[in-house]
C-alpha atoms as a PDB file:
ATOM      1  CA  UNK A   1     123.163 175.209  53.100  1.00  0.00           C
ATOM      2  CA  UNK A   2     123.858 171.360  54.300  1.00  0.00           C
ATOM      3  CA  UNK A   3     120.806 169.558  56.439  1.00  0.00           C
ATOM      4  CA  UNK A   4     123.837 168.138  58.724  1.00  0.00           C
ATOM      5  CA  UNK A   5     124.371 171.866  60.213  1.00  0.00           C
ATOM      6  CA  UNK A   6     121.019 173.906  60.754  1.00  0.00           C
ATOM      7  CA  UNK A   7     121.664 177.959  60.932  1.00  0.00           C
ATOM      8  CA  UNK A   8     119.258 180.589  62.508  1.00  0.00           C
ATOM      9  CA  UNK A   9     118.707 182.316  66.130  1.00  0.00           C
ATOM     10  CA  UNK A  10     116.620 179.903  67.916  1.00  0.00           C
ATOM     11  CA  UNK A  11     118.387 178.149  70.755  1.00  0.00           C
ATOM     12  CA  UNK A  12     116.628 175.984  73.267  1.00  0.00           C
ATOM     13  CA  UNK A  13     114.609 178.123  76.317  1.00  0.00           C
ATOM     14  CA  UNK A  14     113.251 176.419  79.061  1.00  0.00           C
ATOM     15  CA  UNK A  15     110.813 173.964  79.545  1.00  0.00           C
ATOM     16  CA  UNK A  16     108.098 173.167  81.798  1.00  0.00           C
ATOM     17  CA  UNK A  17     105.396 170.128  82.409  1.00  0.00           C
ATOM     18  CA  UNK A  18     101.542 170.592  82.286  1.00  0.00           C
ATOM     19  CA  UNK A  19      99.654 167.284  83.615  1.00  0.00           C
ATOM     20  CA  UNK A  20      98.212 165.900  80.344  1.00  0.00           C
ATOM     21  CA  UNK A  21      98.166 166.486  76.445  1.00  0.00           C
ATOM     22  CA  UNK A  22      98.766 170.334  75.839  1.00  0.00           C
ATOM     23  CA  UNK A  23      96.077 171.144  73.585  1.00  0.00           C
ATOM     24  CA  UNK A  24      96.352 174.610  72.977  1.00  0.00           C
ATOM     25  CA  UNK A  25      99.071 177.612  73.892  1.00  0.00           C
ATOM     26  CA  UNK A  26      99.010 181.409  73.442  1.00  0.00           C
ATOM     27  CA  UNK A  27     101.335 184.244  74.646  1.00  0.00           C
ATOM     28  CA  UNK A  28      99.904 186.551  77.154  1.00  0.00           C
ATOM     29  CA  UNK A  29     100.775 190.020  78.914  1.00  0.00           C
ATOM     30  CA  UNK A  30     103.122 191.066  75.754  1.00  0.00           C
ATOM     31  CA  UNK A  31     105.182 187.999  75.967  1.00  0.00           C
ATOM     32  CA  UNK A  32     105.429 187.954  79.694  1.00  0.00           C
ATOM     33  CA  UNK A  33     102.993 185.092  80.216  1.00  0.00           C
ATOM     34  CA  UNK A  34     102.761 181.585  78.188  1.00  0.00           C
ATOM     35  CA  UNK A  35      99.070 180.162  78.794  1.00  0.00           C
ATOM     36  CA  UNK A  36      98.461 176.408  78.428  1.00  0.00           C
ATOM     37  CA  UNK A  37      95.738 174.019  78.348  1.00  0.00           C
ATOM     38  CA  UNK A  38      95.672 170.291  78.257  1.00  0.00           C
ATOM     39  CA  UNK A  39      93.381 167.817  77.506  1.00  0.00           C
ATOM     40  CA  UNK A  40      92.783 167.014  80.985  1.00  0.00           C
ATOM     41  CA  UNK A  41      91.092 170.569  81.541  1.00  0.00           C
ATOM     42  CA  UNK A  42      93.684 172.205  83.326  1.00  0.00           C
ATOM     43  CA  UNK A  43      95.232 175.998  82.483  1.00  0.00           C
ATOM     44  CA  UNK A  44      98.899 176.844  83.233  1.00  0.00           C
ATOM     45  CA  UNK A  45     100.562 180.175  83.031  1.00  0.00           C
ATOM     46  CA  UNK A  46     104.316 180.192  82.651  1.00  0.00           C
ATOM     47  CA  UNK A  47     106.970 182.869  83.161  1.00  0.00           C
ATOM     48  CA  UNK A  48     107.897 184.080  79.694  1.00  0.00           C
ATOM     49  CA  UNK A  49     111.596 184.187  80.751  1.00  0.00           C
ATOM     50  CA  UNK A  50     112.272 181.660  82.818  1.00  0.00           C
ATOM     51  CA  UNK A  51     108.913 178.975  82.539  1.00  0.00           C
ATOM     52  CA  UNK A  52     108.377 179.034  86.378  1.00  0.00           C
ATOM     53  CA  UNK A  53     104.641 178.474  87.031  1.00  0.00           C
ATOM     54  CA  UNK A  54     103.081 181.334  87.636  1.00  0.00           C
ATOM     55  CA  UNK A  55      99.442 179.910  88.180  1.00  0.00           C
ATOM     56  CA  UNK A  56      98.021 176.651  87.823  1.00  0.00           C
ATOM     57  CA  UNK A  57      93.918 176.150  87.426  1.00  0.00           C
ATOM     58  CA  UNK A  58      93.260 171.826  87.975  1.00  0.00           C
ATOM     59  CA  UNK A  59      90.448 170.823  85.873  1.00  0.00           C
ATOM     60  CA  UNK A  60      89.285 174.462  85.500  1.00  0.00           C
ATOM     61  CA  UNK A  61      86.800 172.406  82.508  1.00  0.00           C
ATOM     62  CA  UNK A  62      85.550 169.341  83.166  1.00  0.00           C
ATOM     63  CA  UNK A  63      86.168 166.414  80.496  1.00  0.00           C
ATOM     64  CA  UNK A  64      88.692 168.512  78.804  1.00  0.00           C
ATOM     65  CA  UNK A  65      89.884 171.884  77.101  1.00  0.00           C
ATOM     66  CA  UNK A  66      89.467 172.327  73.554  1.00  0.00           C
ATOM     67  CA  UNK A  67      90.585 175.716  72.542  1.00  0.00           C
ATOM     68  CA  UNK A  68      91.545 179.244  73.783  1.00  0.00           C
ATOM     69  CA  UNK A  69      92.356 182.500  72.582  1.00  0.00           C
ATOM     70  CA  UNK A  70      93.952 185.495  74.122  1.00  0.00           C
ATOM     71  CA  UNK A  71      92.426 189.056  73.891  1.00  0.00           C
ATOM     72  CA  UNK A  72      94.101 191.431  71.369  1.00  0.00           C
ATOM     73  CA  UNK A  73      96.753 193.568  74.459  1.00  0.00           C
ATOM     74  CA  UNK A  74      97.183 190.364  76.121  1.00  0.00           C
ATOM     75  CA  UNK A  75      94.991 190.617  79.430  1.00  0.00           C
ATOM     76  CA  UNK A  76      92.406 188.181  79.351  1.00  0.00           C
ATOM     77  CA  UNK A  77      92.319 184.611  77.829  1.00  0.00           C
ATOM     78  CA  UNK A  78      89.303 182.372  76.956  1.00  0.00           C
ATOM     79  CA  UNK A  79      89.536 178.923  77.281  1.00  0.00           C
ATOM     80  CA  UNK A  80      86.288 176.599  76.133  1.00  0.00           C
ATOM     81  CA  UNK A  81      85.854 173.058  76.482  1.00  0.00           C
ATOM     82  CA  UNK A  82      83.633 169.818  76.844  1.00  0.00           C
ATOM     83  CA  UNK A  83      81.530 171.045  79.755  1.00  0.00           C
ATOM     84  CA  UNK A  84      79.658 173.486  77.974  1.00  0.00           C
ATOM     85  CA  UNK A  85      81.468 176.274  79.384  1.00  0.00           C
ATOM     86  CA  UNK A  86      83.586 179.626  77.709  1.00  0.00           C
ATOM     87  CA  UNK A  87      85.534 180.719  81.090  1.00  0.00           C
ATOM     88  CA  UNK A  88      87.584 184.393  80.696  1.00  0.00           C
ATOM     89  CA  UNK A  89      90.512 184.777  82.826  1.00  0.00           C
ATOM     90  CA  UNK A  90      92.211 187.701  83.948  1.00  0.00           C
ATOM     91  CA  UNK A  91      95.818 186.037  82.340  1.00  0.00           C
ATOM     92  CA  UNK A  92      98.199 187.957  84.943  1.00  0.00           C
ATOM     93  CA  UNK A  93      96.977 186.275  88.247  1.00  0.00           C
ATOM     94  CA  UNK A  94      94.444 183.292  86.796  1.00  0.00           C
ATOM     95  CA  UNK A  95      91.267 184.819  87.923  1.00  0.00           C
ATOM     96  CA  UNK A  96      87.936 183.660  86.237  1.00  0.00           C
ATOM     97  CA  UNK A  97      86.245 187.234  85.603  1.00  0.00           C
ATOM     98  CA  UNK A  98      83.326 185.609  83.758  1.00  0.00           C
ATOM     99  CA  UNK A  99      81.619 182.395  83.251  1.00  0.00           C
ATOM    100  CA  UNK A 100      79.329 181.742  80.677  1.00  0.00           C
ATOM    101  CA  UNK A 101      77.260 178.573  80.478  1.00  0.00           C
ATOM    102  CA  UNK A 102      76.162 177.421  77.102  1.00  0.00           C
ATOM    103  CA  UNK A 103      74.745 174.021  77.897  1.00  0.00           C
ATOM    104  CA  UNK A 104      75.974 170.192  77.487  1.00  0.00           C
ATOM    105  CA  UNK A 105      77.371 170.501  73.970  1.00  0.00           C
ATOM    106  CA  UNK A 106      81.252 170.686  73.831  1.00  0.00           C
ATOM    107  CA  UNK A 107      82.570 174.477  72.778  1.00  0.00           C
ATOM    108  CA  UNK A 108      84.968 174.004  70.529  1.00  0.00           C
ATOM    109  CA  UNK A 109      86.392 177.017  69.033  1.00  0.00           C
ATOM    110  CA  UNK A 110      87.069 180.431  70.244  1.00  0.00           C
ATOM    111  CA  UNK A 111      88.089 183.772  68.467  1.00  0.00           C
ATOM    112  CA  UNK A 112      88.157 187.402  69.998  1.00  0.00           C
ATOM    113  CA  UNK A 113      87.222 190.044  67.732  1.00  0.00           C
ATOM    114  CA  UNK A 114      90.418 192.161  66.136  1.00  0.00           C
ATOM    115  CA  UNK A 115      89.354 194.969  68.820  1.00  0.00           C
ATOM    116  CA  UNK A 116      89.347 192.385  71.907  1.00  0.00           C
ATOM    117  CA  UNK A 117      85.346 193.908  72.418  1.00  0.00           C
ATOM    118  CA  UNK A 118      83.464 190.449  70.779  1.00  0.00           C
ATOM    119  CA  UNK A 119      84.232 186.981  71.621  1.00  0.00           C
ATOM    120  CA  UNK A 120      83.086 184.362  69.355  1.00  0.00           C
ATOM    121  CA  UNK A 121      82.576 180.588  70.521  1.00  0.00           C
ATOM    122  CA  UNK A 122      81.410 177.794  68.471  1.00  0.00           C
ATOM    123  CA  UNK A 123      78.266 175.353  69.798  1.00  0.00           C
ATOM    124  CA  UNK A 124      77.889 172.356  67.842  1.00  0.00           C
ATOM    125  CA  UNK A 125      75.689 173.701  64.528  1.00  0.00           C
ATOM    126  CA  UNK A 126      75.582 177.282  66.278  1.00  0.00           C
ATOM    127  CA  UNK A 127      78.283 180.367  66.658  1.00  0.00           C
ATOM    128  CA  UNK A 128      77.578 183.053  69.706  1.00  0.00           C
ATOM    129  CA  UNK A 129      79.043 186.050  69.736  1.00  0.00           C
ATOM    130  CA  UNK A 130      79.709 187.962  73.404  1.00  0.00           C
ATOM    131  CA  UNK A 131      81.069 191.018  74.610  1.00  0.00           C
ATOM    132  CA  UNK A 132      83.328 190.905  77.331  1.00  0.00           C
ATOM    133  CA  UNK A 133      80.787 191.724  79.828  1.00  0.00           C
ATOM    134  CA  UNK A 134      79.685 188.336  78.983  1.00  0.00           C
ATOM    135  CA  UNK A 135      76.017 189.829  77.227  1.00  0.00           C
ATOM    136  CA  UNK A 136      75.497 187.463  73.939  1.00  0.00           C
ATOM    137  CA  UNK A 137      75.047 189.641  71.593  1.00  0.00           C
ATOM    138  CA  UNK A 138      74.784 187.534  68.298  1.00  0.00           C
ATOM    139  CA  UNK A 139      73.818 183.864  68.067  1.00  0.00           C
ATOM    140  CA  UNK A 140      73.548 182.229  64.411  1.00  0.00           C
ATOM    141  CA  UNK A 141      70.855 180.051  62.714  1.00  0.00           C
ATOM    142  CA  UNK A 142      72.082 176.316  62.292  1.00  0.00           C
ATOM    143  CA  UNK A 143      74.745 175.490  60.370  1.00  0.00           C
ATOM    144  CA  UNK A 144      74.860 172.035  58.137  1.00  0.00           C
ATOM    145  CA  UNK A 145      76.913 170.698  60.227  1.00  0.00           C
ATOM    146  CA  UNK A 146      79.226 171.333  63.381  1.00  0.00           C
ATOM    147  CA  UNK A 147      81.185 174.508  62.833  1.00  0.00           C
ATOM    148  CA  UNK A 148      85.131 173.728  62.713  1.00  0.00           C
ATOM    149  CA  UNK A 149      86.349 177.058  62.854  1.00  0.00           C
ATOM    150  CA  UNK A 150      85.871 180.758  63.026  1.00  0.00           C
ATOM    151  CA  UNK A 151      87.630 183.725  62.549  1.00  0.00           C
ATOM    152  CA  UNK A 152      86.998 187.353  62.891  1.00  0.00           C
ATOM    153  CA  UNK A 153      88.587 189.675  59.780  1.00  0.00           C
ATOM    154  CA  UNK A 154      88.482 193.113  61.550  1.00  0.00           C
ATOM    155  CA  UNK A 155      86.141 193.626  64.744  1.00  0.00           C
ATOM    156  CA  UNK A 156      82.714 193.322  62.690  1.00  0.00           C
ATOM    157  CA  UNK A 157      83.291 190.443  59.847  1.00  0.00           C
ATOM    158  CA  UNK A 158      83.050 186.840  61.766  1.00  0.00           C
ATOM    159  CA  UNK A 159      83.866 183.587  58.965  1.00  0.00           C
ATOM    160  CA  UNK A 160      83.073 180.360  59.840  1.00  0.00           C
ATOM    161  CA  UNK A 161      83.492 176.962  58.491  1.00  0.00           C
ATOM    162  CA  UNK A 162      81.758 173.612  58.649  1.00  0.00           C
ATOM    163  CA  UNK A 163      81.742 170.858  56.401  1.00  0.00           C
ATOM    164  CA  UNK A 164      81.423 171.365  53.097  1.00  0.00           C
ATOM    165  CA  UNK A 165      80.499 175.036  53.598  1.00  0.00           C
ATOM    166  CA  UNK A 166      82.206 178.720  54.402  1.00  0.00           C
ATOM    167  CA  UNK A 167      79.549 181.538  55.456  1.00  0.00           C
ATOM    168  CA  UNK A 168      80.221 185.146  55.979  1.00  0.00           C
ATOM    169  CA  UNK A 169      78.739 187.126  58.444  1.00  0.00           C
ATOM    170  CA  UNK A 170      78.781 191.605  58.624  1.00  0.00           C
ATOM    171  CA  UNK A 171      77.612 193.224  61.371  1.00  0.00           C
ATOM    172  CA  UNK A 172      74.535 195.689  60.805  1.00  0.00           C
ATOM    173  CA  UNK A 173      75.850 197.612  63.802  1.00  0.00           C
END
């Protein structure tokens, strides 16, 4: 196979603008929605055919988005940034269902639980775990150092990482 002619199925789509540095993207509504944040704190939702806006949220977080994640079936989408703030939206028509406040640390990372019931969020040193509802049902003890990531294996086994460590956490319930 020469470099000077590529082979394979993908063929340009469409394209569309969001207002600053897109800093995360996840597919929605089984393909039917793209979901975009930026780094200015906005959320877009684009047509999964054609890329025609199909909502637009302006600074729905303050200083900036950091990270989402869309719920397992594709109907809601968390999106957490440097105000503090873990926001769920209904993905189909850009609703906020639920707000939760965690303070004036950034919230970095986000992770729904394999059975879209548990939403994890990292805080700094800490990791909170919520249902949907938005009731915190698990919070951890400090961590070293600020956790970089998380990630659920299954709906009860949450991993996270921070520097220089990996811990392991199994629900008792």
């Amino acid at each position: 196979m020469s470099s000077d002619a590529p082979r394979g199925v993908m063929r340009e789509g469409w394209t569309s603008a969001v207002g600053d540095y897109a800093i995360a993207g996840e597919w929605a509504c089984k393909g039917g929605l793209l979901v975009v944040g930026d780094a200015g704190g906005s959320v877009y939702a684009f047509e999964g055919t054609s890329g025609k806006t199909r909502w637009m949220k302006s600074e729905a977080h303050a200083g900036g988005m950091l990270a989402m994640s869309v719920q397992p079936g594709g109907d809601r989408v968390a999106t957490v940034g440097q105000d503090g703030r873990v926001l769920i939206w209904i993905a189909e028509d850009g609703e906020v269902s639920r707000t939760i406040e965690l303070g004036d640390d950034w919230v970095e990372n986000v992770a729904w639980s394999s059975d879209g019931q548990l939403l994890a969020v990292s805080v700094s040193r800490r990791v909170h775990v919520f249902r949907v509802d938005g009731h915190e049902v698990w919070r951890s003890d400090d961590h070293p150092s600020t956790v970089s990531t998380i990630a659920w294996s299954g709906s009860d086994q949450l991993a996270t990482a921070c520097y220089g460590r990996v811990t392991f956490f199994e629900a008792s319930s």
